[in-house]
Protein backbone atom coordinates (compact mmCIF):
# COMPACT_ATOMS: atom_id res chain seq x y z
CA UNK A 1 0.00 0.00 0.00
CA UNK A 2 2.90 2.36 0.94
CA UNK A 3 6.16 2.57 -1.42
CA UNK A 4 8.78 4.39 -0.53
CA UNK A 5 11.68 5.33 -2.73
CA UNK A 6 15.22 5.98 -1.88
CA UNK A 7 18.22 7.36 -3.54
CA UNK A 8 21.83 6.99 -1.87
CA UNK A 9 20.10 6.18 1.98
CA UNK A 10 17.40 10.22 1.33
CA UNK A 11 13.49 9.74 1.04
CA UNK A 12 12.96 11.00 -2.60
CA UNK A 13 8.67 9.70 -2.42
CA UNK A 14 6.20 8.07 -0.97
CA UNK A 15 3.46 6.55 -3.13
CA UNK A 16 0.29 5.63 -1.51
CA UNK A 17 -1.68 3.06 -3.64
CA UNK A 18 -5.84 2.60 -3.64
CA UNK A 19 -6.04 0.15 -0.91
CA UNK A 20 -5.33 2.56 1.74
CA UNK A 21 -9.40 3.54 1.71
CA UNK A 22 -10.37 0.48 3.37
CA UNK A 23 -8.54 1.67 6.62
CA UNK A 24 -10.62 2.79 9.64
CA UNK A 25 -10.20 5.35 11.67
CA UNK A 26 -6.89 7.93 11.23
CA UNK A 27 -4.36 6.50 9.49
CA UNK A 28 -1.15 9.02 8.96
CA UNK A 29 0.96 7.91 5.99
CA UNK A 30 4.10 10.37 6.71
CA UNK A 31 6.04 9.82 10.08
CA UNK A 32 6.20 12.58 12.30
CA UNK A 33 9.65 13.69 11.36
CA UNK A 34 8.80 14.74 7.67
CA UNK A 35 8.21 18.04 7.15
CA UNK A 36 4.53 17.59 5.72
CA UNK A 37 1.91 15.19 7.60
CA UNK A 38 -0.76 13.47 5.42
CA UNK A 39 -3.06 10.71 6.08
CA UNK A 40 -6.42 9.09 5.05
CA UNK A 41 -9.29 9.73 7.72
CA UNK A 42 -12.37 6.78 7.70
CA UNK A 43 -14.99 7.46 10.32
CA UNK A 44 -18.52 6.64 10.57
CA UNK A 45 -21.80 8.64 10.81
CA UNK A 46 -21.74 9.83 14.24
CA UNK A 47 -18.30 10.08 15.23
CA UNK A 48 -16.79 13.00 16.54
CA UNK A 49 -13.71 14.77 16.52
CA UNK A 50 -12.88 16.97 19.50
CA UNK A 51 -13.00 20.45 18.89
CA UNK A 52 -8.95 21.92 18.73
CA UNK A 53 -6.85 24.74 17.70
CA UNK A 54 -3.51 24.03 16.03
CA UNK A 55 -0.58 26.35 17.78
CA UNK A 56 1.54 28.81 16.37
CA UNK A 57 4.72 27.64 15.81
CA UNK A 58 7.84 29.06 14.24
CA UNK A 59 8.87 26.57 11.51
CA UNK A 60 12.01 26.88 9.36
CA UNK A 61 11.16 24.86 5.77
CA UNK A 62 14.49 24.12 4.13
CA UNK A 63 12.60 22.51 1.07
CA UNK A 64 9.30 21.88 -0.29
CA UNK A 65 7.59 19.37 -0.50
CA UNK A 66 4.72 18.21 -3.04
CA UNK A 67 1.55 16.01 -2.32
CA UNK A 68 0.30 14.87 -5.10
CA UNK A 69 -3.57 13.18 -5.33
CA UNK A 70 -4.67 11.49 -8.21
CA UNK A 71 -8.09 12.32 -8.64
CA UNK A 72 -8.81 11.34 -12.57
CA UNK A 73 -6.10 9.59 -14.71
CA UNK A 74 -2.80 8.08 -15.14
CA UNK A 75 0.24 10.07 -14.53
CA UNK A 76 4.40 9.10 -14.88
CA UNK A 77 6.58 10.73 -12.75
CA UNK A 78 10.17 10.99 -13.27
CA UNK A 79 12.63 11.06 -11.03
CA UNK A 80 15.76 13.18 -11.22
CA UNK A 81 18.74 12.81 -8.72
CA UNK A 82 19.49 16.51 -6.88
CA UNK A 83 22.30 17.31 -10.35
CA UNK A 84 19.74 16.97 -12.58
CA UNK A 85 20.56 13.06 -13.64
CA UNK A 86 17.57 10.89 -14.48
CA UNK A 87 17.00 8.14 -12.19
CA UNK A 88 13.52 6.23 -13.26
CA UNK A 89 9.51 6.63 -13.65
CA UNK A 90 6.63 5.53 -11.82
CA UNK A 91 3.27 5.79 -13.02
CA UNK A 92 0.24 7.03 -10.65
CA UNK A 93 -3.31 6.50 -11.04
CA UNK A 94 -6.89 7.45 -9.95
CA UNK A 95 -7.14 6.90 -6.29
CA UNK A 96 -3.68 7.12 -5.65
CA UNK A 97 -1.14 9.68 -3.73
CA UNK A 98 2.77 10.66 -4.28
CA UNK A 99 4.75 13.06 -1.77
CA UNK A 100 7.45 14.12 -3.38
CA UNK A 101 10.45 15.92 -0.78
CA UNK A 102 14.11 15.05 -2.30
CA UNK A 103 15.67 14.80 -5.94
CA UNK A 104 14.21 16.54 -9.27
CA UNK A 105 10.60 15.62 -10.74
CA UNK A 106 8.66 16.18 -14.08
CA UNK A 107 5.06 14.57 -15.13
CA UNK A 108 4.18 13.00 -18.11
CA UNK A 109 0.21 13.03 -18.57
CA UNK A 110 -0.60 9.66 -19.71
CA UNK A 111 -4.01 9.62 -19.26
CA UNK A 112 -6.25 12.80 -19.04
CA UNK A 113 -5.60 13.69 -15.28
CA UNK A 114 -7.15 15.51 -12.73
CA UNK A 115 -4.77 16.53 -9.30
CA UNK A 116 -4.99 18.02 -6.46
CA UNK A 117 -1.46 19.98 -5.26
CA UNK A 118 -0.36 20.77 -1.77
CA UNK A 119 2.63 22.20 -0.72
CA UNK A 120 3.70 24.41 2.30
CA UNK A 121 3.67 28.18 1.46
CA UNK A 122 4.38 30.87 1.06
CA UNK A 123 5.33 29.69 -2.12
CA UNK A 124 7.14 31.99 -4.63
CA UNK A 125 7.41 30.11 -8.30
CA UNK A 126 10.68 32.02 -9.54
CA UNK A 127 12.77 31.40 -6.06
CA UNK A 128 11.54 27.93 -5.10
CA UNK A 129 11.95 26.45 -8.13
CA UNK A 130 14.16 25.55 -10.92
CA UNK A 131 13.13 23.95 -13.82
CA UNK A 132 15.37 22.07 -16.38
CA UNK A 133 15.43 19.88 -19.37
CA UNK A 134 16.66 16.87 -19.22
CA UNK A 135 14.09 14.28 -19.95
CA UNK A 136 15.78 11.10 -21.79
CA UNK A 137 12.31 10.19 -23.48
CA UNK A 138 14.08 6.97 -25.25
CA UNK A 139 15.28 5.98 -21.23
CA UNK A 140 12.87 5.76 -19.39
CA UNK A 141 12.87 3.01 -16.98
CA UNK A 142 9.34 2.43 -15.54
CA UNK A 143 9.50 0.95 -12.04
């Protein structure tokens, strides 16, 4: 249900495949050490949550991070080491999830696609990221 994906010992993804919606109850997919916290939430009619307020907090974000849902079509993701070198691909579909903290990334739309994006702002497009080209179309390595 949960892949995770490694380059040289850092967390590059985590993929979170369709089966995850039969879970009950809270179920947090990230550990508490990452620097985003997602998770699926299950509960029946009836239940309720305690009323809270989250605390301010100073954080310090030394990267962002990208969660990635899935909500209508088949998506490849390539993966990029942190020089720009292409590693391999994975493909995503309906249903499923892909955080995305370490290495390069670029999307091939296989499918028509629908997504939803979070990532932690502020966000500013022209300092947080860098965009190259370096896609080896006649390499890619599916995984």
């Amino acid at each position: 249900m949960i892949e995770n994906i490694y380059y040289k010992k850092k967390l590059y993804a985590i993929i979170i495949k369709n089966k995850y919606r039969a879970k009950k109850g809270v179920n947090f997919f990230s550990t508490p050490n990452l620097p985003q916290q997602f998770g699926y939430i299950n509960h029946k009619k009836d239940h309720h949550i305690i009323p809270h307020i989250h605390q301010k907090r100073k954080t310090k974000v030394l990267l962002t991070t990208e969660l990635i849902f899935i909500l209508k079509g088949i998506i490849r993701v390539d993966f990029y080491t942190e020089k720009k070198n292409y590693l391999f691909s994975k493909k995503i579909k309906k249903g499923e999830l892909i955080f995305l903290m370490h290495g390069g990334h670029g999307f091939k739309i296989l499918k028509d696609a629908q997504m939803i994006e979070v990532k932690q702002g502020p966000y500013q497009n022209i300092k947080d990221k860098k965009k190259f080209n370096n896609i080896p179309i006649d390499k890619i390595i599916l995984k």
